[in-house]
PDB file of N, CA and C in Angstrom:
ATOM      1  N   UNK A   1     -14.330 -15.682 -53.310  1.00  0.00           N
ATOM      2  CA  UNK A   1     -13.920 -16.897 -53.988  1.00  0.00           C
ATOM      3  C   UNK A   1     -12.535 -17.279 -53.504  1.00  0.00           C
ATOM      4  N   UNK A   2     -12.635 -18.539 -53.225  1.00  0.00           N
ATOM      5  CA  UNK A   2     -10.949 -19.025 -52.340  1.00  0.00           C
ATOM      6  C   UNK A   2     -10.018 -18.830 -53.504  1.00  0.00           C
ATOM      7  N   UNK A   3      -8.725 -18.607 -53.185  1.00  0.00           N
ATOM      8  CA  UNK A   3      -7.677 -18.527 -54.352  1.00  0.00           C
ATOM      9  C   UNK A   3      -7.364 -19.703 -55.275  1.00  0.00           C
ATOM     10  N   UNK A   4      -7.894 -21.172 -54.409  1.00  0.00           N
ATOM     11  CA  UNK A   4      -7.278 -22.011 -55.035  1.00  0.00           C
ATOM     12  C   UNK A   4      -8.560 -22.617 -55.177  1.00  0.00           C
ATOM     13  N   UNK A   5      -9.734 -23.222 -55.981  1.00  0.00           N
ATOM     14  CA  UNK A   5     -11.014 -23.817 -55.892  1.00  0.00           C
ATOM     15  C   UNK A   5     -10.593 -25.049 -56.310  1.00  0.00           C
ATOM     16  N   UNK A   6     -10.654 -25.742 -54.850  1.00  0.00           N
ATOM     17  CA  UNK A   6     -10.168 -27.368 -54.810  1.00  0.00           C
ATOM     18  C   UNK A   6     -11.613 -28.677 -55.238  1.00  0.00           C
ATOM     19  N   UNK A   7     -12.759 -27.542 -54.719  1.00  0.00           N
ATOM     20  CA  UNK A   7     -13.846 -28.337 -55.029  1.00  0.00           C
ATOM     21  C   UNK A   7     -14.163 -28.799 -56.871  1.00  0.00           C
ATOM     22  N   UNK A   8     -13.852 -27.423 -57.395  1.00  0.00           N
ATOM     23  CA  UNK A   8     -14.376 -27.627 -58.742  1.00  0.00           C
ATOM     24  C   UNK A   8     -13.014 -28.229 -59.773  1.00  0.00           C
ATOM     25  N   UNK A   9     -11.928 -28.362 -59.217  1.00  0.00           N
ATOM     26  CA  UNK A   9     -10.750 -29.354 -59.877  1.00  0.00           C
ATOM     27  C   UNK A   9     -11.161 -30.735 -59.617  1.00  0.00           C
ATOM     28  N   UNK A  10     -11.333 -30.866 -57.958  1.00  0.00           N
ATOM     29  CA  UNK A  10     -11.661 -32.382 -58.234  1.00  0.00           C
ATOM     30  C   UNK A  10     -13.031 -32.819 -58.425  1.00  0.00           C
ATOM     31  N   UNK A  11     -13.593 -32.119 -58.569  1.00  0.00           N
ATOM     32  CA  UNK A  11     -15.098 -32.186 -59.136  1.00  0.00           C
ATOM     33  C   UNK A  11     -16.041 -32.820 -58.139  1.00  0.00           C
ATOM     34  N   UNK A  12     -16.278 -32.474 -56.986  1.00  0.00           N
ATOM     35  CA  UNK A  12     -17.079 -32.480 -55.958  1.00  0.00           C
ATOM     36  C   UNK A  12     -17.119 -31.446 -55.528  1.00  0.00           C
ATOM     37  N   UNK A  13     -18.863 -31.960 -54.911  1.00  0.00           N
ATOM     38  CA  UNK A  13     -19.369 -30.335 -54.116  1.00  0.00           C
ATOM     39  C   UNK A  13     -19.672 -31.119 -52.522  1.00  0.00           C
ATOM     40  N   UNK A  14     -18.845 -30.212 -51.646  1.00  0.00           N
ATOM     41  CA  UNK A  14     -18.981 -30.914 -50.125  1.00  0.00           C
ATOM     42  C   UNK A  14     -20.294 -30.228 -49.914  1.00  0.00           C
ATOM     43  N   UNK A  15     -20.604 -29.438 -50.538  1.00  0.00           N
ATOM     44  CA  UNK A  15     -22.009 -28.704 -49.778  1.00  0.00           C
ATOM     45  C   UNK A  15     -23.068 -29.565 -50.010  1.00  0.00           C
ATOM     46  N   UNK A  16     -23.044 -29.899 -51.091  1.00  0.00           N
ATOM     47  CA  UNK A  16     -24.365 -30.967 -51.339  1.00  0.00           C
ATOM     48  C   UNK A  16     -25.708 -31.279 -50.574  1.00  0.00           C
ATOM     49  N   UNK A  17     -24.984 -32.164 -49.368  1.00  0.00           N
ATOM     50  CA  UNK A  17     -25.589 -32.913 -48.883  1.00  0.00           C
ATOM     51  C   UNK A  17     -26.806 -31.718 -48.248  1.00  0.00           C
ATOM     52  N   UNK A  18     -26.059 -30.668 -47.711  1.00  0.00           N
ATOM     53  CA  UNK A  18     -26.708 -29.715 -46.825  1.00  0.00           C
ATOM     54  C   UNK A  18     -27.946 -29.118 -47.527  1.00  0.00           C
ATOM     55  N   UNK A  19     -28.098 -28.960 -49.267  1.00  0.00           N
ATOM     56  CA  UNK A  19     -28.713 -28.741 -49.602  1.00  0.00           C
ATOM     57  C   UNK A  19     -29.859 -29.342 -50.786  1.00  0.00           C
ATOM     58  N   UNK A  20     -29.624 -30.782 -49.832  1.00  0.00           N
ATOM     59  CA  UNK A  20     -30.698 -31.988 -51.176  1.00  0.00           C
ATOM     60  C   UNK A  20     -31.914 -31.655 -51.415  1.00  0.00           C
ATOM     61  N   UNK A  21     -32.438 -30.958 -50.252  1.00  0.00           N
ATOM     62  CA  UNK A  21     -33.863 -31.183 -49.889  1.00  0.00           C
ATOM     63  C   UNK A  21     -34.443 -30.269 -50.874  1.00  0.00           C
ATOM     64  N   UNK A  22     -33.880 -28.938 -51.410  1.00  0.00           N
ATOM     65  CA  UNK A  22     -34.163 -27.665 -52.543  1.00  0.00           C
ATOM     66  C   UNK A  22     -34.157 -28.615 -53.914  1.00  0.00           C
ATOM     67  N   UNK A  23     -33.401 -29.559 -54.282  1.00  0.00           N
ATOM     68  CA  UNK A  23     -32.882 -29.879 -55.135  1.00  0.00           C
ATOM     69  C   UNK A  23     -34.251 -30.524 -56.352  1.00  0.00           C
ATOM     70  N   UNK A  24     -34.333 -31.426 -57.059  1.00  0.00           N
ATOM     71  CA  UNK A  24     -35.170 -32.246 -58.012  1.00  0.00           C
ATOM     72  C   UNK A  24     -35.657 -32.925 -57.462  1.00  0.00           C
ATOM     73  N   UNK A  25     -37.148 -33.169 -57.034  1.00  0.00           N
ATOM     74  CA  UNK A  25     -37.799 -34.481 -56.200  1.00  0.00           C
ATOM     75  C   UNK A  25     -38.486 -35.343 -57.008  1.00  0.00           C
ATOM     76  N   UNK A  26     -39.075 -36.802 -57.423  1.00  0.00           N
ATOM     77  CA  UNK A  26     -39.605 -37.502 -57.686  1.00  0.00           C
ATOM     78  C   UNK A  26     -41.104 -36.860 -57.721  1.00  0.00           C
ATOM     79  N   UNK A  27     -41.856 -37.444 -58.727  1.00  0.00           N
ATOM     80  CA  UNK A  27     -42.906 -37.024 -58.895  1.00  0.00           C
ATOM     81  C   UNK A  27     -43.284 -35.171 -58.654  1.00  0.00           C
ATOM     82  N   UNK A  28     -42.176 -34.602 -58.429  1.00  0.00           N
ATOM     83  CA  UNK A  28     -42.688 -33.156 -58.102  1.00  0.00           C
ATOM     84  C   UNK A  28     -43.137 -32.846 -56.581  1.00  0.00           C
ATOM     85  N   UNK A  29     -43.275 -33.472 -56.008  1.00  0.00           N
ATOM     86  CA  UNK A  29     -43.312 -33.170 -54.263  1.00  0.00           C
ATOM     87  C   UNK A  29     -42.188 -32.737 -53.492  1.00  0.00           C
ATOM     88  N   UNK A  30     -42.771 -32.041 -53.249  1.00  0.00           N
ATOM     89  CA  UNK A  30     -41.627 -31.491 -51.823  1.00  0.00           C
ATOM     90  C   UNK A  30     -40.961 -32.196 -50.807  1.00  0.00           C
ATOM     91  N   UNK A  31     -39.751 -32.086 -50.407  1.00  0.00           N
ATOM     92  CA  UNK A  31     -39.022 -33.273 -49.982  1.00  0.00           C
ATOM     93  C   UNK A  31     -39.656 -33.690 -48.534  1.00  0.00           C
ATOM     94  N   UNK A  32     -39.224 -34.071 -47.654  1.00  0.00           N
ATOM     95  CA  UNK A  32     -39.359 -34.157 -46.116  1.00  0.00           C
ATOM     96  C   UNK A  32     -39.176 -33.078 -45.119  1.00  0.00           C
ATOM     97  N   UNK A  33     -37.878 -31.888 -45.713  1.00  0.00           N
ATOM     98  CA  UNK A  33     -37.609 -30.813 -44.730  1.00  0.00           C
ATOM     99  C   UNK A  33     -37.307 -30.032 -45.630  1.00  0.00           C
ATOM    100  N   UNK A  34     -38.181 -30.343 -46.369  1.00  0.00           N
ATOM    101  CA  UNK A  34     -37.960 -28.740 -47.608  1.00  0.00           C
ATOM    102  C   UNK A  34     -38.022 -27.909 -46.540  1.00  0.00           C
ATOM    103  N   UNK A  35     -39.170 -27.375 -46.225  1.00  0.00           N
ATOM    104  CA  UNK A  35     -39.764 -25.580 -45.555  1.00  0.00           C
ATOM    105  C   UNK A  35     -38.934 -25.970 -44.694  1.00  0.00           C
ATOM    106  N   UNK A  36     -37.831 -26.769 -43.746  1.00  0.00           N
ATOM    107  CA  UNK A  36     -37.107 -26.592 -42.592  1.00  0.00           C
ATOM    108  C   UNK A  36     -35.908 -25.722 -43.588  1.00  0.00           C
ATOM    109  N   UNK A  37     -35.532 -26.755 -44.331  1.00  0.00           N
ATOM    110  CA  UNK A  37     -34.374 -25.658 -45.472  1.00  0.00           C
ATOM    111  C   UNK A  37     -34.615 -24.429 -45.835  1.00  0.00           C
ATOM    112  N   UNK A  38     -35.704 -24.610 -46.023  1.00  0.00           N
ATOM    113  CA  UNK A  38     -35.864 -22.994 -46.640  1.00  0.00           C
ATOM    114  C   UNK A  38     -35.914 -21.812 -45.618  1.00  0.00           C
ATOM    115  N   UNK A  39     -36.688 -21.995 -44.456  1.00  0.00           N
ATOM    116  CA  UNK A  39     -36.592 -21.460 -43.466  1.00  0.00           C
ATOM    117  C   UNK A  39     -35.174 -20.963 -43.297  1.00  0.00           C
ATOM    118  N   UNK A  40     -34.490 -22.037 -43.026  1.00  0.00           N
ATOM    119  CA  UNK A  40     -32.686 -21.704 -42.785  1.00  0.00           C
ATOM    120  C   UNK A  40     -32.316 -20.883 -43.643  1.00  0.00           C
ATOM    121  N   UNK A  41     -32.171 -21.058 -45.105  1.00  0.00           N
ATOM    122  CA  UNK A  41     -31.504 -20.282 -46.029  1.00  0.00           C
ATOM    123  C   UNK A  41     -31.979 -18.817 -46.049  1.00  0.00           C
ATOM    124  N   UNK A  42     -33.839 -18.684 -45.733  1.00  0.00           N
ATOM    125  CA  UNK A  42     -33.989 -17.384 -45.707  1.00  0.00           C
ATOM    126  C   UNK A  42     -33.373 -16.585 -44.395  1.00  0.00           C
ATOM    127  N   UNK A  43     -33.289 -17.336 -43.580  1.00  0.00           N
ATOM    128  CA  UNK A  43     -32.589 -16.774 -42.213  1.00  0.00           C
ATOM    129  C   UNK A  43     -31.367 -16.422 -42.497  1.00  0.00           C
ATOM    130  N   UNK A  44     -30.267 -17.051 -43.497  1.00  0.00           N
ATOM    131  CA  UNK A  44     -29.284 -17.337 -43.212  1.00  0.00           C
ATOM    132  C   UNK A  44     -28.832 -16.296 -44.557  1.00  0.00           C
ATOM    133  N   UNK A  45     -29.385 -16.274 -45.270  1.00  0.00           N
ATOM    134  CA  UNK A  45     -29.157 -15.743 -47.031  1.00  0.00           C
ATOM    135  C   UNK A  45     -28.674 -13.989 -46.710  1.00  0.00           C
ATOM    136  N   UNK A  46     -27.312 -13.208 -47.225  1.00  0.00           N
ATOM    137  CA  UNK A  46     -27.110 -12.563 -46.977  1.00  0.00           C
ATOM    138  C   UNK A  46     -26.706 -12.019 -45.741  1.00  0.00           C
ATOM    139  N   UNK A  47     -26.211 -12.676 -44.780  1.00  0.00           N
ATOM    140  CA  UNK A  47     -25.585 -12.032 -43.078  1.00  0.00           C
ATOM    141  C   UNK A  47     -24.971 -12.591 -43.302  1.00  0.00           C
ATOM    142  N   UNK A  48     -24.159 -13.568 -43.878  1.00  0.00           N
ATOM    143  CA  UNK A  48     -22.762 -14.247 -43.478  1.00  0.00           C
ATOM    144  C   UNK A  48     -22.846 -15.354 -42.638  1.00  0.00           C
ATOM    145  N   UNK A  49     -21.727 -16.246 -42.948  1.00  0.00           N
ATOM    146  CA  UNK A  49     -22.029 -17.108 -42.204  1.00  0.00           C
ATOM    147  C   UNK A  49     -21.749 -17.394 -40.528  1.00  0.00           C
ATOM    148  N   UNK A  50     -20.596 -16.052 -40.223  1.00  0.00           N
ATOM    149  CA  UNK A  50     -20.192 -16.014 -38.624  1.00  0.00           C
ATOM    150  C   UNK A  50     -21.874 -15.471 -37.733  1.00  0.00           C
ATOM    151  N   UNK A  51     -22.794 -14.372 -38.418  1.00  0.00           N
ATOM    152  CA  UNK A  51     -23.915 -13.739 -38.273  1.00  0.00           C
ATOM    153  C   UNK A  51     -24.996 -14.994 -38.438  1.00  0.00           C
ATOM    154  N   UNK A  52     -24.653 -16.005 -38.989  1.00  0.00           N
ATOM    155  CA  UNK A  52     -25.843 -16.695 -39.327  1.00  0.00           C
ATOM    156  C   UNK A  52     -25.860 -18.071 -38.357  1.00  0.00           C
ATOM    157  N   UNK A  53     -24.484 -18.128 -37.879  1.00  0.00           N
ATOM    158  CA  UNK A  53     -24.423 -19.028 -36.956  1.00  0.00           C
ATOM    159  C   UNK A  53     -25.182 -18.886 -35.858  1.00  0.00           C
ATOM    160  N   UNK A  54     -24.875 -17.641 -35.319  1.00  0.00           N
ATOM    161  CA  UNK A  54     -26.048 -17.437 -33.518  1.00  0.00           C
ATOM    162  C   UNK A  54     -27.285 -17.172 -34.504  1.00  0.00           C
ATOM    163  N   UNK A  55     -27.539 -16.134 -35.421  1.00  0.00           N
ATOM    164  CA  UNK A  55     -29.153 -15.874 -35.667  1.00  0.00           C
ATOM    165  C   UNK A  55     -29.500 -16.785 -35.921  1.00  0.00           C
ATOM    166  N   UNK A  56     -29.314 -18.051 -36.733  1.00  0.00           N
ATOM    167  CA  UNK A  56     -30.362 -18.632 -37.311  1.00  0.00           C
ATOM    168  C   UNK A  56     -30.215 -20.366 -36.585  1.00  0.00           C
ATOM    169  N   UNK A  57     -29.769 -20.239 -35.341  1.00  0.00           N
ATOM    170  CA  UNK A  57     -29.426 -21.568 -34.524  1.00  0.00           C
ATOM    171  C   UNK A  57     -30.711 -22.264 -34.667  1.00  0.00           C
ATOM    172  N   UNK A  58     -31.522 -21.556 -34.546  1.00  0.00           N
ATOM    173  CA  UNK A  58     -32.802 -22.416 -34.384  1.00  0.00           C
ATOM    174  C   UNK A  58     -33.440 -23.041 -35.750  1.00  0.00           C
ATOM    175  N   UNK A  59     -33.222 -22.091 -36.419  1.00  0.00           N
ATOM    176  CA  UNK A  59     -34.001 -22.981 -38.191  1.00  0.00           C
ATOM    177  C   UNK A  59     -32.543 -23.966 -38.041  1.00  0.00           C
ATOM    178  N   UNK A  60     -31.122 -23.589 -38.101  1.00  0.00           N
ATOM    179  CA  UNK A  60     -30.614 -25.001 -38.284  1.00  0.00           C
ATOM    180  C   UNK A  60     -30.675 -25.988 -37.479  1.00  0.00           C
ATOM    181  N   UNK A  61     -31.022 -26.100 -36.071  1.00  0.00           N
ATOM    182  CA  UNK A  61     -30.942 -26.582 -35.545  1.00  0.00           C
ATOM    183  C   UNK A  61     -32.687 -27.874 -35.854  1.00  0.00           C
ATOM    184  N   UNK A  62     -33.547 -27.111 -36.386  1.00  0.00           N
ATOM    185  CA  UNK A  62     -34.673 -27.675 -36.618  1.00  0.00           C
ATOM    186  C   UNK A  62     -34.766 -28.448 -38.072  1.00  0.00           C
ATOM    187  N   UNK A  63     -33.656 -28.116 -39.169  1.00  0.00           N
ATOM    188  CA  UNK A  63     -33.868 -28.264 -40.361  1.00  0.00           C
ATOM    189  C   UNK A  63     -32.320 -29.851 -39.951  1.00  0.00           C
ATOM    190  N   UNK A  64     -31.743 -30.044 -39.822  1.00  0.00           N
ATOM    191  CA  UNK A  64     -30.740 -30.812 -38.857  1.00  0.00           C
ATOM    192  C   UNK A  64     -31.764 -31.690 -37.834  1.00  0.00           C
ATOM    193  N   UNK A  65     -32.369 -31.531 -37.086  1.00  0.00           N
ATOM    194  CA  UNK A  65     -33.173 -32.614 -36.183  1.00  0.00           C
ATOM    195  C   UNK A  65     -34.283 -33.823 -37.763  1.00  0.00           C
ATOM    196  N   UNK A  66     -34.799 -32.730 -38.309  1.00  0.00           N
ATOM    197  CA  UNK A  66     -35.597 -33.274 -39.866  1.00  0.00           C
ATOM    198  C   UNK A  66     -34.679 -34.384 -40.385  1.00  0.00           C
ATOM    199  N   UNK A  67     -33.390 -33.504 -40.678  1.00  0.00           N
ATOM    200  CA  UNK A  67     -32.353 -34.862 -41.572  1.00  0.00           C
ATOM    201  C   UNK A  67     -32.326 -35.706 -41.070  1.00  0.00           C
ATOM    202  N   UNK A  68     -31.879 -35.922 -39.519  1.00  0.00           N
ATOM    203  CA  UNK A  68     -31.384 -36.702 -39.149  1.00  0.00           C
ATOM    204  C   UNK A  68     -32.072 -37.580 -37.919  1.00  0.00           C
ATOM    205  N   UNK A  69     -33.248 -36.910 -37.398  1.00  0.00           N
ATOM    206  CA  UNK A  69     -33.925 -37.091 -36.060  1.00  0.00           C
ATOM    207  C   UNK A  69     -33.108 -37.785 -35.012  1.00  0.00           C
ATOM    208  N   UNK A  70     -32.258 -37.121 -34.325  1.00  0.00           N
ATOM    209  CA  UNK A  70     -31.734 -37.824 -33.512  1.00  0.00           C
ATOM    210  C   UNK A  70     -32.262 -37.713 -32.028  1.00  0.00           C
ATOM    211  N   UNK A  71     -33.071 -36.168 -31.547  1.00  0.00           N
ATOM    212  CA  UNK A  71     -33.618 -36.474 -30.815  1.00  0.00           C
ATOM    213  C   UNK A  71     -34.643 -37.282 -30.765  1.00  0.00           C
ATOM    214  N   UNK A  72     -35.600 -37.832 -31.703  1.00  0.00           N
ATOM    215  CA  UNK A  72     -36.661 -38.556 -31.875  1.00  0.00           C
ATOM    216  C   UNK A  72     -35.789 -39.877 -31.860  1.00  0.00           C
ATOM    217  N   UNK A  73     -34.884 -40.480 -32.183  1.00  0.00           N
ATOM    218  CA  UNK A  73     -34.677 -42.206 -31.404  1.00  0.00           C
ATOM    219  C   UNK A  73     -33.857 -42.172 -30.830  1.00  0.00           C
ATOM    220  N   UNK A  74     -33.278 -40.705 -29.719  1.00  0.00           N
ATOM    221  CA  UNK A  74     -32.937 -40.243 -28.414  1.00  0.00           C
ATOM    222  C   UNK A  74     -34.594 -40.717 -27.522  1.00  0.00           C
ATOM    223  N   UNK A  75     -35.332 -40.277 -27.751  1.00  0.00           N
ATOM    224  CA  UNK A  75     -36.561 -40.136 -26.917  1.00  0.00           C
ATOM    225  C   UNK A  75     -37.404 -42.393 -27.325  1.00  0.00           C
ATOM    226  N   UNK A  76     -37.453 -42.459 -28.480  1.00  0.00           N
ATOM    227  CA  UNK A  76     -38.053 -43.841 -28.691  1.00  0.00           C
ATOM    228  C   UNK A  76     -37.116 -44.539 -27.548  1.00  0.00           C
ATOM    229  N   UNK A  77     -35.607 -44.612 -27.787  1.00  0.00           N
ATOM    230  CA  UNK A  77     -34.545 -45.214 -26.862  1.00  0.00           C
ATOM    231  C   UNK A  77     -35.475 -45.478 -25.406  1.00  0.00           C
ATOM    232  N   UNK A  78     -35.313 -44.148 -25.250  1.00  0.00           N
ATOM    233  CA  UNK A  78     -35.431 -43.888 -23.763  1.00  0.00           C
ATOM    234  C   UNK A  78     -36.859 -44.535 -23.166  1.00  0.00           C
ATOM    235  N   UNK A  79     -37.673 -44.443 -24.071  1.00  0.00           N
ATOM    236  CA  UNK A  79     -39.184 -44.956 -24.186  1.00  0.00           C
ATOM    237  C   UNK A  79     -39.198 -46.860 -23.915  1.00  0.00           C
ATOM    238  N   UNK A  80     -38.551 -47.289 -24.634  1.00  0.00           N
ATOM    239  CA  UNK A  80     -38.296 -48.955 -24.568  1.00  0.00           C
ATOM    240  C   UNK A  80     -37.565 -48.915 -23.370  1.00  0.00           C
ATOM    241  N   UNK A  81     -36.371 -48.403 -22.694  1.00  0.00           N
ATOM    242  CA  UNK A  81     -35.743 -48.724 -21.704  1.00  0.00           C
ATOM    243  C   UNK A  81     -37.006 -48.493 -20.560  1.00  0.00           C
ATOM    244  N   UNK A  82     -37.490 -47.566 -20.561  1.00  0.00           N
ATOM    245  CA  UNK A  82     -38.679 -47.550 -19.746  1.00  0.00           C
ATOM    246  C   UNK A  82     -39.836 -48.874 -19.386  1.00  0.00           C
ATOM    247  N   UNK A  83     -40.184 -48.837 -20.674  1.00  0.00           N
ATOM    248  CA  UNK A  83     -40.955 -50.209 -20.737  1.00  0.00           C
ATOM    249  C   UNK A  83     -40.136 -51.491 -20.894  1.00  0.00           C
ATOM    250  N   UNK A  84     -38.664 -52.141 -20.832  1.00  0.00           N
ATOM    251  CA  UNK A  84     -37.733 -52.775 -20.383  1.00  0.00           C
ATOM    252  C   UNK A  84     -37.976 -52.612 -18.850  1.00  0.00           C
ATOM    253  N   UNK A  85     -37.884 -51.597 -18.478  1.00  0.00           N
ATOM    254  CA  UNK A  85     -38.117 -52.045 -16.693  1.00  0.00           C
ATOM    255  C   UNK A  85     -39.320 -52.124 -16.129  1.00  0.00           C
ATOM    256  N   UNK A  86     -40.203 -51.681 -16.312  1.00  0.00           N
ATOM    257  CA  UNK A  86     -41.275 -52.010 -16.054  1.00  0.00           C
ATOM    258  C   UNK A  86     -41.729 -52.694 -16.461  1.00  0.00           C
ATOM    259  N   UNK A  87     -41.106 -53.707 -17.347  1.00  0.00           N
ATOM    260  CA  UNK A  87     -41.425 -55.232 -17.720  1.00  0.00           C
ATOM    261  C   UNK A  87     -40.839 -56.096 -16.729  1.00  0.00           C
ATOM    262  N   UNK A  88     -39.527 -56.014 -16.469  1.00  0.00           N
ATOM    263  CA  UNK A  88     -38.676 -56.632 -15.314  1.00  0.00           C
ATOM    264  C   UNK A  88     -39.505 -56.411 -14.209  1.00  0.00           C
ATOM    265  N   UNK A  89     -39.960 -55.329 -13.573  1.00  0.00           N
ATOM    266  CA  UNK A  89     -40.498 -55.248 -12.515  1.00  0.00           C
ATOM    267  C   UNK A  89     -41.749 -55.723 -12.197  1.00  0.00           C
ATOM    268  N   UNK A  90     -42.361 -56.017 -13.344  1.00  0.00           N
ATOM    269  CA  UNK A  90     -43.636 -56.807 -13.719  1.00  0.00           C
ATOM    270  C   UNK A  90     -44.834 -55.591 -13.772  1.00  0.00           C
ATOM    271  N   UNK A  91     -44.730 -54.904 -13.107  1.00  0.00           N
ATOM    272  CA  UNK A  91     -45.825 -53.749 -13.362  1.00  0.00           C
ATOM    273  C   UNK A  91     -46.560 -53.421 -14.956  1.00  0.00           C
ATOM    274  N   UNK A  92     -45.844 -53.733 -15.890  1.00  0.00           N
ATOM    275  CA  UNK A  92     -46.753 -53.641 -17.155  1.00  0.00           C
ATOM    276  C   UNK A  92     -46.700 -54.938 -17.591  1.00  0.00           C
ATOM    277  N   UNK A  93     -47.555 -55.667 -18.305  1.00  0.00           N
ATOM    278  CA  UNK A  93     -47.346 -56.681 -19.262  1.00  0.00           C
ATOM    279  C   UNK A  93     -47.700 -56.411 -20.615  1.00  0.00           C
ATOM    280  N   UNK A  94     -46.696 -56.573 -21.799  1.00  0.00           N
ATOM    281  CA  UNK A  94     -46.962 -56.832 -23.125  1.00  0.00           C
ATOM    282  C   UNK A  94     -48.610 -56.874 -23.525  1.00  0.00           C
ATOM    283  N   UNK A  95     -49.069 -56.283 -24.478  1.00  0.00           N
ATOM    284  CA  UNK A  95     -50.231 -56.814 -25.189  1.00  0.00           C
ATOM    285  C   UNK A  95     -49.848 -57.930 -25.988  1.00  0.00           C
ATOM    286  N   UNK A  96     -51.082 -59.020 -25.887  1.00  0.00           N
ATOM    287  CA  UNK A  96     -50.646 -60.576 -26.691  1.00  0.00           C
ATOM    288  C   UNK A  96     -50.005 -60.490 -28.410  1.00  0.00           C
ATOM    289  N   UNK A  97     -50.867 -59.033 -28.736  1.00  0.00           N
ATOM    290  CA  UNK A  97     -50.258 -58.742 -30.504  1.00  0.00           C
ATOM    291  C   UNK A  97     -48.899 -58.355 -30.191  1.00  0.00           C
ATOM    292  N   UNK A  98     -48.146 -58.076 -28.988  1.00  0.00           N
ATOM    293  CA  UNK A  98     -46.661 -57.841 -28.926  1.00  0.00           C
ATOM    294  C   UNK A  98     -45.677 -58.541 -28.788  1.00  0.00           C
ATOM    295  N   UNK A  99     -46.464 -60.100 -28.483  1.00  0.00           N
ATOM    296  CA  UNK A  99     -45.568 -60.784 -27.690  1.00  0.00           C
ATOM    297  C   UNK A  99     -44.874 -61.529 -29.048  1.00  0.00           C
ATOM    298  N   UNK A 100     -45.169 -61.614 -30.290  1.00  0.00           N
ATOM    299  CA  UNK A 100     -44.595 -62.417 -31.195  1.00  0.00           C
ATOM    300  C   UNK A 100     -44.923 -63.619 -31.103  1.00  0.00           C
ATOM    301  N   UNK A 101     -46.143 -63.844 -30.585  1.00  0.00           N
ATOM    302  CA  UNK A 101     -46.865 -65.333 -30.904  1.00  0.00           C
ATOM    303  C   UNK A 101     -48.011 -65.299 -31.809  1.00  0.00           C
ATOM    304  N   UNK A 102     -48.298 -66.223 -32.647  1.00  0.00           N
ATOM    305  CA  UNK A 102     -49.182 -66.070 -33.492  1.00  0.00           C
ATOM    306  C   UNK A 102     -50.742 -65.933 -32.954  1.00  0.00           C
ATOM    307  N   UNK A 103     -51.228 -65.188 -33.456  1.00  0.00           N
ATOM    308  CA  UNK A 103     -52.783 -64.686 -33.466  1.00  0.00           C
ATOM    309  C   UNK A 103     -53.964 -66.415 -33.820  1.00  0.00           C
ATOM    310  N   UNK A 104     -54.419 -66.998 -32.763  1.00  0.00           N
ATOM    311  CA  UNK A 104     -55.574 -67.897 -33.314  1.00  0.00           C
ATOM    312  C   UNK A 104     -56.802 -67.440 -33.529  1.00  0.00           C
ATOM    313  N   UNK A 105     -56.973 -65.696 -32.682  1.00  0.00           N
ATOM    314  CA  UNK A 105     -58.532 -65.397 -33.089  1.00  0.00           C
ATOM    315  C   UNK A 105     -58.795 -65.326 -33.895  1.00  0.00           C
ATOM    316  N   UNK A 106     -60.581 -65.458 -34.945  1.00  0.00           N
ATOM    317  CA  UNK A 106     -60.678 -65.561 -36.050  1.00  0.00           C
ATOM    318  C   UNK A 106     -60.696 -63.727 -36.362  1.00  0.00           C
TER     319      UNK A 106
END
C-alpha cells in the first residue's frame, strides 16, 4: 500500500478503465472482452506486475487489441487504400450498390 493513497482522497480510481469489462453488464451478458480480461488477470494474478509484464504479453496484448482494435482499422485502412488504387488504375470497378446512386431495380 503506497504511503500516501492519492487515489482514494481524491476519489478516483485510474485503474478503472482497465477493468470495465469484469464489472456490471446490462441485461446480464458478458461484455465484448470479458474472457480476453480474464485470461489476463488469471495470467497476471499473483506474479507481480514486473513478472507479469513479459509472461502475460500476449493475453494483454490480445485483451488491448479487443478494447481498442487498432490493428483491425490498421488492416480495413490499408484494405481501402488498396482498392483506392486499383480504382485509379481502373483495374477494379465499384459494384453499382457502391457507387451511392439510387437503386431503380424493382
Amino acid at each position: 500500500m503506497p504511503f500516501v493513497d492519492i487515489q482514494s482522497r481524491l476519489g478516483i480510481n485510474l485503474d478503472r478503465w482497465l477493468l470495465l469489462q469484469s464489472g456490471e453488464q446490462p441485461n446480464k451478458r458478458a461484455a465484448r472482452c470479458h474472457s480476453f480480461e480474464k485470461e489476463w488477470i488469471e495470467c497476471a494474478h499473483g506474479i507481480g506486475q514486473t513478472r507479469a509484464k513479459k509472461e502475460c504479453k500476449l493475453e494483454l496484448d490480445d485483451f488491448y487489441e479487443c478494447m481498442h482494435r487498432q490493428k483491425m482499422h490498421k488492416r480495413l485502412y490499408e484494405i481501402r487504400q488498396q482498392r483506392d488504387k486499383m480504382v485509379k488504375e481502373g483495374s477494379y470497378t465499384t459494384p453499382p450498390h457502391h457507387s451511392g446512386k439510387p437503386d431503380h431495380s424493382p
